[in-house]
N, C-alpha and C. Protein backbone atom coordinates (compact mmCIF):
# COMPACT_ATOMS: atom_id res chain seq x y z
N UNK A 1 0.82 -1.20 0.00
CA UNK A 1 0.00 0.00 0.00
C UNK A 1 0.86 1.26 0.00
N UNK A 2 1.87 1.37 0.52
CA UNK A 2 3.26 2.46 1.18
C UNK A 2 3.20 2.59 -0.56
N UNK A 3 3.05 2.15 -1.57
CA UNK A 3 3.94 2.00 -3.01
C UNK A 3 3.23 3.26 -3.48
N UNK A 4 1.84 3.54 -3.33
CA UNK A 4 0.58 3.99 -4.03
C UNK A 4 0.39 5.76 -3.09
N UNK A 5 1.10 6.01 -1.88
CA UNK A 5 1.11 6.98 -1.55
C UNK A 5 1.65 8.04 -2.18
N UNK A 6 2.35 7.58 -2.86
CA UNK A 6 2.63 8.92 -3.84
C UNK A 6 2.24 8.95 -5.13
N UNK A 7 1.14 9.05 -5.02
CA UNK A 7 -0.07 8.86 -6.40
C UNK A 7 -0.79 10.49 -5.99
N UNK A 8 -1.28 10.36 -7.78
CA UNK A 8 -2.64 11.49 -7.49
C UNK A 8 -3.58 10.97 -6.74
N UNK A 9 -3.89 9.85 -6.40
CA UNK A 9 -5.18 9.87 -5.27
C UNK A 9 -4.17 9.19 -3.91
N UNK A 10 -3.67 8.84 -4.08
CA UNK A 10 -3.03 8.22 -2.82
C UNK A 10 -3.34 6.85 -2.07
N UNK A 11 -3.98 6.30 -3.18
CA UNK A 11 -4.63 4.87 -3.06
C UNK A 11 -4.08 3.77 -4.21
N UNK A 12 -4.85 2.81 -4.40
CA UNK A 12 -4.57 1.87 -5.04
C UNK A 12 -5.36 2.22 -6.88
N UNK A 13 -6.57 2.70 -6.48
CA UNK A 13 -7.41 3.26 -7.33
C UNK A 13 -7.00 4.70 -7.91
N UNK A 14 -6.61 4.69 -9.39
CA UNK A 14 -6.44 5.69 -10.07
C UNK A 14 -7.69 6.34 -9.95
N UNK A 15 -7.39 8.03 -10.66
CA UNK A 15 -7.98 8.93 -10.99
C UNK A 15 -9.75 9.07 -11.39
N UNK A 16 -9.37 8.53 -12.51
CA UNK A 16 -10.65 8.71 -13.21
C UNK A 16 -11.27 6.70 -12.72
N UNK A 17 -11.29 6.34 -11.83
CA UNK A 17 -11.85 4.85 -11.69
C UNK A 17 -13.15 5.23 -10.55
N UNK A 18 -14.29 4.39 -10.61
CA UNK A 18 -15.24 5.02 -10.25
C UNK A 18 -15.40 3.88 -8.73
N UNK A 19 -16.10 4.07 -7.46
CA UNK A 19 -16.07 3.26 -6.67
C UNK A 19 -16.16 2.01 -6.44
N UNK A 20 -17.43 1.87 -7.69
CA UNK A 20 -17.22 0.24 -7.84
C UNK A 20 -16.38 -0.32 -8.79
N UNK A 21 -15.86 0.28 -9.52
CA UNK A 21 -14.66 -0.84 -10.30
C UNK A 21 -13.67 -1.40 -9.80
N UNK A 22 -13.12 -2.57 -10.54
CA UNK A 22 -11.82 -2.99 -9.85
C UNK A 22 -11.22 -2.50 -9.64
N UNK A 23 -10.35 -2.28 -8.65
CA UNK A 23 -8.69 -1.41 -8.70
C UNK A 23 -7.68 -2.01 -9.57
N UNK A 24 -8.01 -3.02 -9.95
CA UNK A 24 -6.89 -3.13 -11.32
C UNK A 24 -7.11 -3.17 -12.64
N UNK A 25 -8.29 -2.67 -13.10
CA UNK A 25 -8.72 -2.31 -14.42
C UNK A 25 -7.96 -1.17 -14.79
N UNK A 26 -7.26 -1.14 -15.60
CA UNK A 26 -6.38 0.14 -16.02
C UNK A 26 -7.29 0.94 -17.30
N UNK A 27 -8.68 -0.25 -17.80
CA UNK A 27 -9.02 0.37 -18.77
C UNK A 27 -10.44 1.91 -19.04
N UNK A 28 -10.78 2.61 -18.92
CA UNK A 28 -11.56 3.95 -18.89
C UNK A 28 -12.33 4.00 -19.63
N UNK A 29 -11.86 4.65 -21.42
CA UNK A 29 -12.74 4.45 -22.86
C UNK A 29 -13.99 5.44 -21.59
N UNK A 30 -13.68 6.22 -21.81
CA UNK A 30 -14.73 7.68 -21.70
C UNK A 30 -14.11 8.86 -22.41
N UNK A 31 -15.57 8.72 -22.65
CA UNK A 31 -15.91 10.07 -23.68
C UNK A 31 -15.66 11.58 -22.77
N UNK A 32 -14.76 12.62 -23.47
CA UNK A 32 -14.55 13.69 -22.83
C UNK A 32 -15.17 15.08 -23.91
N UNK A 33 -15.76 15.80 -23.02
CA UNK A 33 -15.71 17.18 -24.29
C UNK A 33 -15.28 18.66 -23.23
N UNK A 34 -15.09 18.95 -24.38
CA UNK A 34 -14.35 20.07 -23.76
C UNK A 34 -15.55 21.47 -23.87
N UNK A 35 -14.73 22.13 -22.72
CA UNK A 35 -15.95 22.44 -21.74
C UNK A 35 -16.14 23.82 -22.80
N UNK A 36 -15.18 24.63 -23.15
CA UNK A 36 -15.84 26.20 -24.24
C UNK A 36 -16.41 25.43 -25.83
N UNK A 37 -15.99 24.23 -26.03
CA UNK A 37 -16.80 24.08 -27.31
C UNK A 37 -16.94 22.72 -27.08
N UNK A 38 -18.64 22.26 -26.79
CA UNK A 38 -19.13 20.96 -26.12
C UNK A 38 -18.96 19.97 -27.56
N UNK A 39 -19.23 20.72 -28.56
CA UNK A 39 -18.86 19.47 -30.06
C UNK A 39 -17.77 19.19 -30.44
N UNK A 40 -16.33 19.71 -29.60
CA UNK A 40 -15.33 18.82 -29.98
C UNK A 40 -15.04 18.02 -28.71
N UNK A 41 -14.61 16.68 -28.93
CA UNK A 41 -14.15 15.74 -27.54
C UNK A 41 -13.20 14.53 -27.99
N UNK A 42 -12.60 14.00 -27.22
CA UNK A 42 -11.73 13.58 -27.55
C UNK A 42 -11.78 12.09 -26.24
N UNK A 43 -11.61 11.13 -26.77
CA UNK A 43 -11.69 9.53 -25.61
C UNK A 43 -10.47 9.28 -24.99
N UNK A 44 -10.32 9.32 -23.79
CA UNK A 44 -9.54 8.53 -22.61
C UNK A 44 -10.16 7.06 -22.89
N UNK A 45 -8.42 6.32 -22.92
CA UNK A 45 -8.08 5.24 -23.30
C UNK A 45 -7.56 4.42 -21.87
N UNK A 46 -7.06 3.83 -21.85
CA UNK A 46 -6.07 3.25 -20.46
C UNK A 46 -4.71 4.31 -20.02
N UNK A 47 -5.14 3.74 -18.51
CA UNK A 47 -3.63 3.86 -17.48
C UNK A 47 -2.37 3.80 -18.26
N UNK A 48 -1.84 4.92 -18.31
CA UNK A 48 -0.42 4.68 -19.05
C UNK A 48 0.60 4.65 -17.84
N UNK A 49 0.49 5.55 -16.93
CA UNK A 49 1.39 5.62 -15.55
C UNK A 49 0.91 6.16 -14.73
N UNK A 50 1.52 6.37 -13.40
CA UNK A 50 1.08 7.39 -12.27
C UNK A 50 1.87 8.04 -11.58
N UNK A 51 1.91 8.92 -11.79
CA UNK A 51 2.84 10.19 -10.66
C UNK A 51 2.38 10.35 -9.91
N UNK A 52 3.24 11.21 -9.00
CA UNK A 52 3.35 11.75 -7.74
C UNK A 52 1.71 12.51 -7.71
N UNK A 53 1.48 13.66 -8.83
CA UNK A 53 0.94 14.36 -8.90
C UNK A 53 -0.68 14.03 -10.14
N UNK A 54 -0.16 13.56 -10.61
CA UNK A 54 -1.57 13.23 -11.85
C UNK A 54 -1.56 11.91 -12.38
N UNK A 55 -2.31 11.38 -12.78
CA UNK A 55 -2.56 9.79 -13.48
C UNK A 55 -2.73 10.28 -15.00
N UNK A 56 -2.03 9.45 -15.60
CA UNK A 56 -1.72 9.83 -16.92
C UNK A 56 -2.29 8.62 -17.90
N UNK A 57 -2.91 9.25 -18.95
CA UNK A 57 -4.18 8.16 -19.78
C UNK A 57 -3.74 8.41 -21.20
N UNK A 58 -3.89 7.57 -22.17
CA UNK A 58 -3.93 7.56 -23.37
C UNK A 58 -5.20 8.06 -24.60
N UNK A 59 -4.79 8.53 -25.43
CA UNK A 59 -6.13 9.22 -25.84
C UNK A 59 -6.57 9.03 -27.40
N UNK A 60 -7.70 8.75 -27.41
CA UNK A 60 -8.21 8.50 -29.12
C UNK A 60 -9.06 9.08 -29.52
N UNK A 61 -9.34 9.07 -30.84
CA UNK A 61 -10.35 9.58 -31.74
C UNK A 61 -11.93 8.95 -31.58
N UNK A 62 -12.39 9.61 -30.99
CA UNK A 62 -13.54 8.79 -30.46
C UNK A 62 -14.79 8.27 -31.92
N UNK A 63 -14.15 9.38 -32.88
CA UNK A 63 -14.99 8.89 -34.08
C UNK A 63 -14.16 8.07 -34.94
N UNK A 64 -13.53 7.80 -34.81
CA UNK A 64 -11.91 6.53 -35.41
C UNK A 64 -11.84 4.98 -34.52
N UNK A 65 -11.75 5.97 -33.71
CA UNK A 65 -10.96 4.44 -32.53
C UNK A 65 -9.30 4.76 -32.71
N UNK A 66 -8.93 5.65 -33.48
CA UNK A 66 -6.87 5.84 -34.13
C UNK A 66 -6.44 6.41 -32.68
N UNK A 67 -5.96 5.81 -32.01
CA UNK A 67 -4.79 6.21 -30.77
C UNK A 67 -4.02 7.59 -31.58
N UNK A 68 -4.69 8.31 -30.62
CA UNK A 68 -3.95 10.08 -30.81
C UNK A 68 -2.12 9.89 -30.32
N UNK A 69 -1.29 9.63 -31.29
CA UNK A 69 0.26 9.20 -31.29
C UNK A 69 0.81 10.62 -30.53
N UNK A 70 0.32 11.91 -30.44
CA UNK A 70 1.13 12.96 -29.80
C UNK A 70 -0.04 13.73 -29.22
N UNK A 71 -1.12 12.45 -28.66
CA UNK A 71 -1.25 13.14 -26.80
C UNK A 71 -1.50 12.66 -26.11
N UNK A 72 -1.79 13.35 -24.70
CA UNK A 72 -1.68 12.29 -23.71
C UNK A 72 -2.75 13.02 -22.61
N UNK A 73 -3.65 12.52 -21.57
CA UNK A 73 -4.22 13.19 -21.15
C UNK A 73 -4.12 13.06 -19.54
N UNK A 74 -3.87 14.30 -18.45
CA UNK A 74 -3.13 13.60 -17.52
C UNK A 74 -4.45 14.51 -16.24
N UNK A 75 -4.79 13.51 -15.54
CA UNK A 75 -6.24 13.72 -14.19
C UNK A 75 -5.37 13.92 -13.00
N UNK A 76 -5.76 15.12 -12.70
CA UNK A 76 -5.41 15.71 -11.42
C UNK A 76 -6.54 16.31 -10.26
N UNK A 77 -5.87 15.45 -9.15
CA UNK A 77 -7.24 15.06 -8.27
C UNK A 77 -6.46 16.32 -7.37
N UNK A 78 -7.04 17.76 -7.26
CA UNK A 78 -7.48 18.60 -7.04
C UNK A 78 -8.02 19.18 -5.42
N UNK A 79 -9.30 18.99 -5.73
CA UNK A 79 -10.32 19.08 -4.55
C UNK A 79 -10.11 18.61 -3.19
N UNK A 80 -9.78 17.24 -3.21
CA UNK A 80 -9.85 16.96 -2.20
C UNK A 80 -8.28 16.27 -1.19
N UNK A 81 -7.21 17.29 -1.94
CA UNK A 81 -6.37 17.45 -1.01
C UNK A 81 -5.64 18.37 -0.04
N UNK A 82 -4.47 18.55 0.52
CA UNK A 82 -3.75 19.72 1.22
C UNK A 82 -3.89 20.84 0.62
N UNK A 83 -3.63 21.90 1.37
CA UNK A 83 -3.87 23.14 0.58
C UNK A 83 -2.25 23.37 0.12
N UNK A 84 -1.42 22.65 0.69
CA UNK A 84 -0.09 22.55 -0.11
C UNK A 84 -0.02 22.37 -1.84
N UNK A 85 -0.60 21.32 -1.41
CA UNK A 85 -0.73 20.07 -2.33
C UNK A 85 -1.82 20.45 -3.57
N UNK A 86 -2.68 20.73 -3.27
CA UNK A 86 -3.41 21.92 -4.07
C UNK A 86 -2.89 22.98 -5.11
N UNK A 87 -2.05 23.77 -4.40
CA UNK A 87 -1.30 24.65 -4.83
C UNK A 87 -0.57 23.95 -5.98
N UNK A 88 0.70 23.19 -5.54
CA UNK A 88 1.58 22.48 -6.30
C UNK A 88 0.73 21.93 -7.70
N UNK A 89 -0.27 21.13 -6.92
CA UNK A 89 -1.21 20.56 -8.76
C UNK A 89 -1.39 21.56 -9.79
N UNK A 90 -2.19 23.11 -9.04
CA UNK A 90 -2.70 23.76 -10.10
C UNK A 90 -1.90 24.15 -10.58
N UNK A 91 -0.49 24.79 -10.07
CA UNK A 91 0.73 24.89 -11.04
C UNK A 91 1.07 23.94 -12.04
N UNK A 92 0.79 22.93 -11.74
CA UNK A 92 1.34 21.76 -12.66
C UNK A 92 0.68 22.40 -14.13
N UNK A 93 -1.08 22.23 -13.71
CA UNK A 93 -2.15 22.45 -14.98
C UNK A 93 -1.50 24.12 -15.72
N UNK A 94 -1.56 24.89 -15.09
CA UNK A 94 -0.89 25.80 -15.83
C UNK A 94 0.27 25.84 -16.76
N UNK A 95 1.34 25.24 -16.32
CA UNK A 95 2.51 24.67 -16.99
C UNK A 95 2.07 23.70 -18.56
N UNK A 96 1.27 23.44 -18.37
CA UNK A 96 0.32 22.55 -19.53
C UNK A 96 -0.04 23.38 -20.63
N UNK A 97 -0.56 24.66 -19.88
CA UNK A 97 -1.21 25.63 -20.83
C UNK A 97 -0.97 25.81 -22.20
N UNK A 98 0.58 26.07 -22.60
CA UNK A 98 0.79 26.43 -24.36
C UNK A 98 0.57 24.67 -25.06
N UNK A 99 0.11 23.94 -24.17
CA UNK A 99 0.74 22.37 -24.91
C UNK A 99 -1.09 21.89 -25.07
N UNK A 100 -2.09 22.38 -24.32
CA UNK A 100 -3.23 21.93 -23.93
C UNK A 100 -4.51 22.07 -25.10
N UNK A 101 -4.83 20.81 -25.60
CA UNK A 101 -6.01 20.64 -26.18
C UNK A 101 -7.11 20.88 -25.41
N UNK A 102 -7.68 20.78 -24.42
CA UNK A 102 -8.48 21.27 -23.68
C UNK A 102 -8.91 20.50 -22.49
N UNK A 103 -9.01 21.21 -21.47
CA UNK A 103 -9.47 20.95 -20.27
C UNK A 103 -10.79 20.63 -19.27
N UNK A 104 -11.31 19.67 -18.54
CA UNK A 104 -12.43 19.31 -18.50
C UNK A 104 -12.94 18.70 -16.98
N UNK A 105 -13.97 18.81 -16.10
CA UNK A 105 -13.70 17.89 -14.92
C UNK A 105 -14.40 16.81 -15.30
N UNK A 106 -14.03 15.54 -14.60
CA UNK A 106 -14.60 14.32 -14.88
C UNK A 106 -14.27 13.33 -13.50
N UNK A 107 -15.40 12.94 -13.13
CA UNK A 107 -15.09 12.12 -11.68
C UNK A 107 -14.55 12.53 -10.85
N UNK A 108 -13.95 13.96 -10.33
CA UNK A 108 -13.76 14.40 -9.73
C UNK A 108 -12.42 14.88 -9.49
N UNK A 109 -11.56 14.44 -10.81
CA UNK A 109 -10.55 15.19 -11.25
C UNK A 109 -10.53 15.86 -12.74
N UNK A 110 -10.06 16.64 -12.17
CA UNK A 110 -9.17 17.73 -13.44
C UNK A 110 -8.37 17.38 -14.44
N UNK A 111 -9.17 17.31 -15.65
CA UNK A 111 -8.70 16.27 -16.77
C UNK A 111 -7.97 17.28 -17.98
N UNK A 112 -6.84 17.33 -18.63
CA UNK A 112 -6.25 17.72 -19.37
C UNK A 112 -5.78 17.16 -20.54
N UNK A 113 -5.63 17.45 -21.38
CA UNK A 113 -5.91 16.54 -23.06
C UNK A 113 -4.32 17.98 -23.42
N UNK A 114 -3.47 16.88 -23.50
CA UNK A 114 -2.30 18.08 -24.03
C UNK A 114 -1.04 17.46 -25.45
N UNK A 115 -1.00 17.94 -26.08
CA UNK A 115 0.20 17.34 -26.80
C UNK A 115 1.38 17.20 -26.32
N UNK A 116 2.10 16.16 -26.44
CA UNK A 116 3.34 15.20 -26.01
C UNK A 116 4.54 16.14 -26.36
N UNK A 117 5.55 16.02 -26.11
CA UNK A 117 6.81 16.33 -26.72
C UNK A 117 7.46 15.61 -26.63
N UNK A 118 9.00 15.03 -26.80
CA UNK A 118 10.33 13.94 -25.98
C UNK A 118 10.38 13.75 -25.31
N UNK A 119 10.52 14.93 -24.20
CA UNK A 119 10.45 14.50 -22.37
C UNK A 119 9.54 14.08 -21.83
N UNK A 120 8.12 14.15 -22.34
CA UNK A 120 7.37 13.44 -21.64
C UNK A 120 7.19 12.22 -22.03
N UNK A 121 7.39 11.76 -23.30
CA UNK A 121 7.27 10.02 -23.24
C UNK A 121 8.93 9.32 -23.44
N UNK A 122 10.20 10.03 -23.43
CA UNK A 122 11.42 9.31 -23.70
C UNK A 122 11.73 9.24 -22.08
N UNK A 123 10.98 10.43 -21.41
CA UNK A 123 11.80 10.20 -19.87
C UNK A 123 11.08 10.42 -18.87
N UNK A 124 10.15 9.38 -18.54
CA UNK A 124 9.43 9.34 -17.48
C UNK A 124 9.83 9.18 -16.16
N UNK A 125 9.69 9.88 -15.25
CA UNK A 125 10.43 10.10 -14.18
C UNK A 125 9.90 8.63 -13.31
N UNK A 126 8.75 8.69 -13.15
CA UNK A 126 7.85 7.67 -11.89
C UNK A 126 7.50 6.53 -12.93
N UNK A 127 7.99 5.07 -12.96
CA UNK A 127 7.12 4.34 -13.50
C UNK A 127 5.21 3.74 -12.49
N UNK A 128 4.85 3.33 -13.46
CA UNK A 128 3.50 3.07 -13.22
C UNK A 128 3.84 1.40 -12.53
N UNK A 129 2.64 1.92 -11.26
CA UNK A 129 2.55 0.58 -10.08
C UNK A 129 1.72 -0.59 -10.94
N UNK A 130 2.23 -1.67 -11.11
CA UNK A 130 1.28 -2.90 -11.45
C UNK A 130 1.03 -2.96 -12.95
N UNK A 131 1.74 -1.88 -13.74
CA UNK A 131 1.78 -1.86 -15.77
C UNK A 131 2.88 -2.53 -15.87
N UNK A 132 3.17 -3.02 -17.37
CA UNK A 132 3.84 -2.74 -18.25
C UNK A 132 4.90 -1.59 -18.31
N UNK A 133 6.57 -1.50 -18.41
CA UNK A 133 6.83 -0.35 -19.03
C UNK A 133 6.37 0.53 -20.06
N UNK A 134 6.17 1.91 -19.85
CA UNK A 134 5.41 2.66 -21.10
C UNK A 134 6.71 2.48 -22.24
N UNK A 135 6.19 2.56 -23.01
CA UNK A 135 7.25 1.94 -24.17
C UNK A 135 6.66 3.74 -24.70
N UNK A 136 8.36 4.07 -25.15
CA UNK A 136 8.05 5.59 -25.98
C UNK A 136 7.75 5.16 -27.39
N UNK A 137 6.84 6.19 -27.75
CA UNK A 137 5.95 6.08 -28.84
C UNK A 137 7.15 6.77 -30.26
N UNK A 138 8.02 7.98 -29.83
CA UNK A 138 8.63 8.41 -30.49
C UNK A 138 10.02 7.53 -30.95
N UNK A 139 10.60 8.13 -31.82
CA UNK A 139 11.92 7.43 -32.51
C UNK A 139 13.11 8.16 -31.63
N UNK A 140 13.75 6.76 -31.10
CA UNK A 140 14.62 7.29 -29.96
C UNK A 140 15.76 6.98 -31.34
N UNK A 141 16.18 7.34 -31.90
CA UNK A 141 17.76 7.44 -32.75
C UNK A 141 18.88 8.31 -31.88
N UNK A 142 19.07 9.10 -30.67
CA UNK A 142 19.72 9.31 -30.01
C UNK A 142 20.72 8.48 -29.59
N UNK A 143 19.83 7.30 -29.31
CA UNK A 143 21.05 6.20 -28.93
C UNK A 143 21.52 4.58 -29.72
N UNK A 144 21.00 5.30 -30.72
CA UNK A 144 21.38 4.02 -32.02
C UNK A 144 22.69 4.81 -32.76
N UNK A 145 23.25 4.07 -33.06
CA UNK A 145 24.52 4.57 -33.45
C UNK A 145 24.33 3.73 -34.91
N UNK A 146 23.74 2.75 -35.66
CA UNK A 146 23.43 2.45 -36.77
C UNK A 146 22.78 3.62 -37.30
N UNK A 147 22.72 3.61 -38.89
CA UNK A 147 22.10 3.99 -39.65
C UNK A 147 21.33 3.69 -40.61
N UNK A 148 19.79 4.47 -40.34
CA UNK A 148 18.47 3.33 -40.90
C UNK A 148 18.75 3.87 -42.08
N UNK A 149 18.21 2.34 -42.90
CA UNK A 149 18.15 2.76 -44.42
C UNK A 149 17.52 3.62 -45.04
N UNK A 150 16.95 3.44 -45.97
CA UNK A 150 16.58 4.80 -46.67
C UNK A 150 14.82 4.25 -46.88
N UNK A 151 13.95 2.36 -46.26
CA UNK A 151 13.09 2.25 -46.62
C UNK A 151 12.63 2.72 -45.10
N UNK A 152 13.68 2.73 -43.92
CA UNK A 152 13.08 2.70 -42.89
C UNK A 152 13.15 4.64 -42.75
N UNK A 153 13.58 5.40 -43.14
CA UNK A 153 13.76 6.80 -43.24
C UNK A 153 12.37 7.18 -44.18
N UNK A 154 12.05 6.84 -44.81
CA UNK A 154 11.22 7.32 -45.79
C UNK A 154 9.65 7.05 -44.65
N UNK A 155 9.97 5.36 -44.17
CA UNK A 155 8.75 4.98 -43.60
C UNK A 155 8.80 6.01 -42.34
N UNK A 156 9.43 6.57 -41.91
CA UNK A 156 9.66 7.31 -40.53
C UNK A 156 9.09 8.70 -40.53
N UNK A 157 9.52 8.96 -42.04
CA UNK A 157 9.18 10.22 -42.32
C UNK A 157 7.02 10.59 -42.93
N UNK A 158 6.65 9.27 -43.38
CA UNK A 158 5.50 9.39 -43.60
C UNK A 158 4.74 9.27 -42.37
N UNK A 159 5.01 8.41 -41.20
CA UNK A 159 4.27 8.40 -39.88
C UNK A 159 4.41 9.77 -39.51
N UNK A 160 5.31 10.11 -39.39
CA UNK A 160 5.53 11.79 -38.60
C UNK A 160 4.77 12.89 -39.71
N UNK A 161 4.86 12.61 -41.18
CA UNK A 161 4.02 13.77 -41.66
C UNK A 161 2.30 13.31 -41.33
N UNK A 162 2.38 12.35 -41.64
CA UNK A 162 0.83 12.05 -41.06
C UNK A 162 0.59 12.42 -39.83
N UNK A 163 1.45 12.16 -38.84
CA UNK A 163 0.82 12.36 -37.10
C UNK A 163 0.74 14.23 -37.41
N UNK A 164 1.40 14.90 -37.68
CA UNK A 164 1.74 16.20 -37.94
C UNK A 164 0.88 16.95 -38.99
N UNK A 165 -0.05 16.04 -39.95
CA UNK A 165 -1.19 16.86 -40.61
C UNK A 165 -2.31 16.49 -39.63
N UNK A 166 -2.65 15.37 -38.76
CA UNK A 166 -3.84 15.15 -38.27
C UNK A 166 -3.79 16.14 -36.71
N UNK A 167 -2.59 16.24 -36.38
CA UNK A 167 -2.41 17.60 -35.35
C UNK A 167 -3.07 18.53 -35.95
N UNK A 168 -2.47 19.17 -36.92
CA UNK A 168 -2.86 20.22 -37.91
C UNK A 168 -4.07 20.70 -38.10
N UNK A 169 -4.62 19.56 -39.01
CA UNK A 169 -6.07 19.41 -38.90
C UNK A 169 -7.03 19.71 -37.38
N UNK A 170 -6.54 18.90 -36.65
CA UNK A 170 -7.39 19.29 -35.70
C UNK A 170 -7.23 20.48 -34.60
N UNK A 171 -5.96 20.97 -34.75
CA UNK A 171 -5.97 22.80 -34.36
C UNK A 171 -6.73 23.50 -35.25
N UNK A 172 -6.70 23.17 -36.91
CA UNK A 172 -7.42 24.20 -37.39
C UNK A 172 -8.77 24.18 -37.12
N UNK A 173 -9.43 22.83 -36.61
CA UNK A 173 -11.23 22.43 -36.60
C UNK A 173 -11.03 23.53 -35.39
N UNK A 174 -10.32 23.18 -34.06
CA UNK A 174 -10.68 24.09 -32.86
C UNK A 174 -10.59 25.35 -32.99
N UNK A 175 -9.85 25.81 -33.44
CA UNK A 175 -9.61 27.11 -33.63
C UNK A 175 -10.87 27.70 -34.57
N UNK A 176 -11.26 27.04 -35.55
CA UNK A 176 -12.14 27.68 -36.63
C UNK A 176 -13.73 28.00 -35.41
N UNK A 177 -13.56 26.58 -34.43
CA UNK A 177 -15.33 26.56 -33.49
C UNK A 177 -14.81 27.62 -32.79
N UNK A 178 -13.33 28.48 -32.77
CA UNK A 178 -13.65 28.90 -31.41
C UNK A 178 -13.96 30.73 -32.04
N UNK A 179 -13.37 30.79 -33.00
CA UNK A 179 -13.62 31.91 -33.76
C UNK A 179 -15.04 32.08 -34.43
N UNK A 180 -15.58 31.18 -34.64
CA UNK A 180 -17.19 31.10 -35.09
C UNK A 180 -17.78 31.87 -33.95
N UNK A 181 -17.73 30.95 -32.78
CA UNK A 181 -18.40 31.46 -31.06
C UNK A 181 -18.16 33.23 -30.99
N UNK A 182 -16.82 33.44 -31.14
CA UNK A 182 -16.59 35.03 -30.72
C UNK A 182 -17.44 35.61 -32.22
N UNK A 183 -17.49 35.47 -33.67
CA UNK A 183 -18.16 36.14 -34.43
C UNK A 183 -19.65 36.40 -34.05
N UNK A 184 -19.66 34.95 -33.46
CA UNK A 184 -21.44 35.40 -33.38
C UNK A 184 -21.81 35.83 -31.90
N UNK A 185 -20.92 35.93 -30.97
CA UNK A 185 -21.33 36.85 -29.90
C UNK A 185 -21.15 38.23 -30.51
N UNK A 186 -20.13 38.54 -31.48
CA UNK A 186 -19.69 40.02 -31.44
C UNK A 186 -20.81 40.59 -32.84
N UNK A 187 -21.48 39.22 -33.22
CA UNK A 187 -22.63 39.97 -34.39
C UNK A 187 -23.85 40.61 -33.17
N UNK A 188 -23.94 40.07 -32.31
CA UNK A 188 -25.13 40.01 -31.39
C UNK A 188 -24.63 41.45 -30.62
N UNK A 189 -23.66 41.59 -30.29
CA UNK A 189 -23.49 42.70 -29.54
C UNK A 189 -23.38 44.14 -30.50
N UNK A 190 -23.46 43.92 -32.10
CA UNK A 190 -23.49 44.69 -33.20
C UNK A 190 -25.08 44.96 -33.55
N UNK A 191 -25.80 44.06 -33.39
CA UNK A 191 -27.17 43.93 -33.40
C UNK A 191 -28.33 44.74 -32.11
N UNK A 192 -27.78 44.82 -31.26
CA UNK A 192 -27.87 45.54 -29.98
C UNK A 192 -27.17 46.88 -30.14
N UNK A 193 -26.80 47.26 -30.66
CA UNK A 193 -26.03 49.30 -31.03
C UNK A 193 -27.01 49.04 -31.81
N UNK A 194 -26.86 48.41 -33.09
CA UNK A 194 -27.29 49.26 -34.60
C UNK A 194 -29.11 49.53 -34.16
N UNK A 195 -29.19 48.80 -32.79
CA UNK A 195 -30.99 48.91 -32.94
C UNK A 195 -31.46 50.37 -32.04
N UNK A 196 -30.00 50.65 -30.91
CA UNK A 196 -30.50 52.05 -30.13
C UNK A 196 -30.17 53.28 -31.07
N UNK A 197 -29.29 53.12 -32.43
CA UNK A 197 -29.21 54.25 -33.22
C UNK A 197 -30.28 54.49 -34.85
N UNK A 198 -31.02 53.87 -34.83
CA UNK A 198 -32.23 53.48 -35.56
C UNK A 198 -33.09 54.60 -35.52
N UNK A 199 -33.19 55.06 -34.23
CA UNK A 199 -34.28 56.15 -33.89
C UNK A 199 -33.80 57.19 -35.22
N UNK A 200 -34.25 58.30 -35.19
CA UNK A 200 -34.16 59.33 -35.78
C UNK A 200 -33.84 60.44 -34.97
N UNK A 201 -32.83 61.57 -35.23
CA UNK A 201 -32.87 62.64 -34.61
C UNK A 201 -34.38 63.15 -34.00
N UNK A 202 -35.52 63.29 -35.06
CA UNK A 202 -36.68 63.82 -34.87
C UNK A 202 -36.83 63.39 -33.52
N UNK A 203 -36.82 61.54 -33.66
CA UNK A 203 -37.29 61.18 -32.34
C UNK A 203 -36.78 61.17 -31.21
N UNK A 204 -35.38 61.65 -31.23
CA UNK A 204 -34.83 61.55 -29.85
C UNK A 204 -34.47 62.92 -29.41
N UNK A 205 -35.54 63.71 -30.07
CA UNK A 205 -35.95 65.23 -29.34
C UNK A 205 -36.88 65.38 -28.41
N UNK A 206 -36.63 66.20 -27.67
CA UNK A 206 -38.01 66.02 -26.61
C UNK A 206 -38.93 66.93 -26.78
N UNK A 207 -40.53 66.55 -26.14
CA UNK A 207 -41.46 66.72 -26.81
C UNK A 207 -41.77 67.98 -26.43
């Protein structure tokens, strides 16, 4: 039990696991949406590890089933700890900020959907109690001292332009819902002037 105290919940039971499930089901498959634009969302997959500070989940295309290759989504249980400890988390979520697909509560932690970089999947500080090693998803060539051929370079290079247009793609979908939202609040607040200057001089003389 001593192993699991330095977890985001501080138990045996991850983050997002609900009272009655097993404590060793690592698997989730919930649907998340994000909270300023409810029509985009994105699925929590399984337990990838657990830190000190957040439980960290794998994430897919909920209209695919395609494992999202550069993100990762990490639940931080919040509420109901130290006011130390508190502190320390929400810094964490901030630190997330330039990397963050969007943010959401769910079961009672603070769920974050963020894109990956090297350090977070080549060098994981805390391995996960009772997994598998997380195996990095990226191309560690740092410490290969061979040189890949030219079918395995080519193949290397089409996974990464693909993972890197479907990023793409889906910053431009968010970005386009989130600029729609501000046009049509700022038509509405254009619609509200153009109707108090309508009157006529005549009429906004007094009688």
């Amino acid at each position: 039990m001593e192993q699991y105290q330095q977890t985001a919940t501080g138990t045996t039971r991850h983050a997002l696991q609900l009272p009655g499930d097993d404590p060793d089901d690592t698997t989730v498959n919930l649907i998340l949406e994000d909270e300023d634009d409810p029509g985009y969302s994105l699925m929590i997959g399984d337990l990838i590890r657990r830190e000190r500070h957040a439980d960290v989940y794998s994430v897919y295309d909920p209209e695919t089933g395609a494992k999202e290759l550069r993100a990762e989504a990490r639940a931080f249980v919040i509420d109901r700890v130290s006011g130390k400890l508190k502190k320390y988390r929400k810094r964490c979520t901030y630190r997330l900020g330039p990397r963050m697909y969007f943010s959401a509560p769910c079961r009672g932690a603070r769920v974050i959907i963020y894109t990956t970089n090297p350090p977070d999947v080549a060098t994981a500080k805390e391995g996960t109690h009772g997994l598998s090693e997380f195996s990095p998803r990226l191309p560690s060539g740092s410490n290969d001292s061979s040189t890949p051929s030219e079918g395995q370079q080519d193949e290397r290079g089409q996974t990464q332009n693909a993972d890197y247009k479907r990023e793409s793609r889906r910053t431009r979908q968010l970005q386009r819902r989130r600029a729609k939202r501000h046009q049509g609040r700022t038509e509405k607040g254009l619609e509200g002037f153009q109707a108090l200057n309508l009157r006529s001089p005549l009429e906004m003389k007094d009688p």
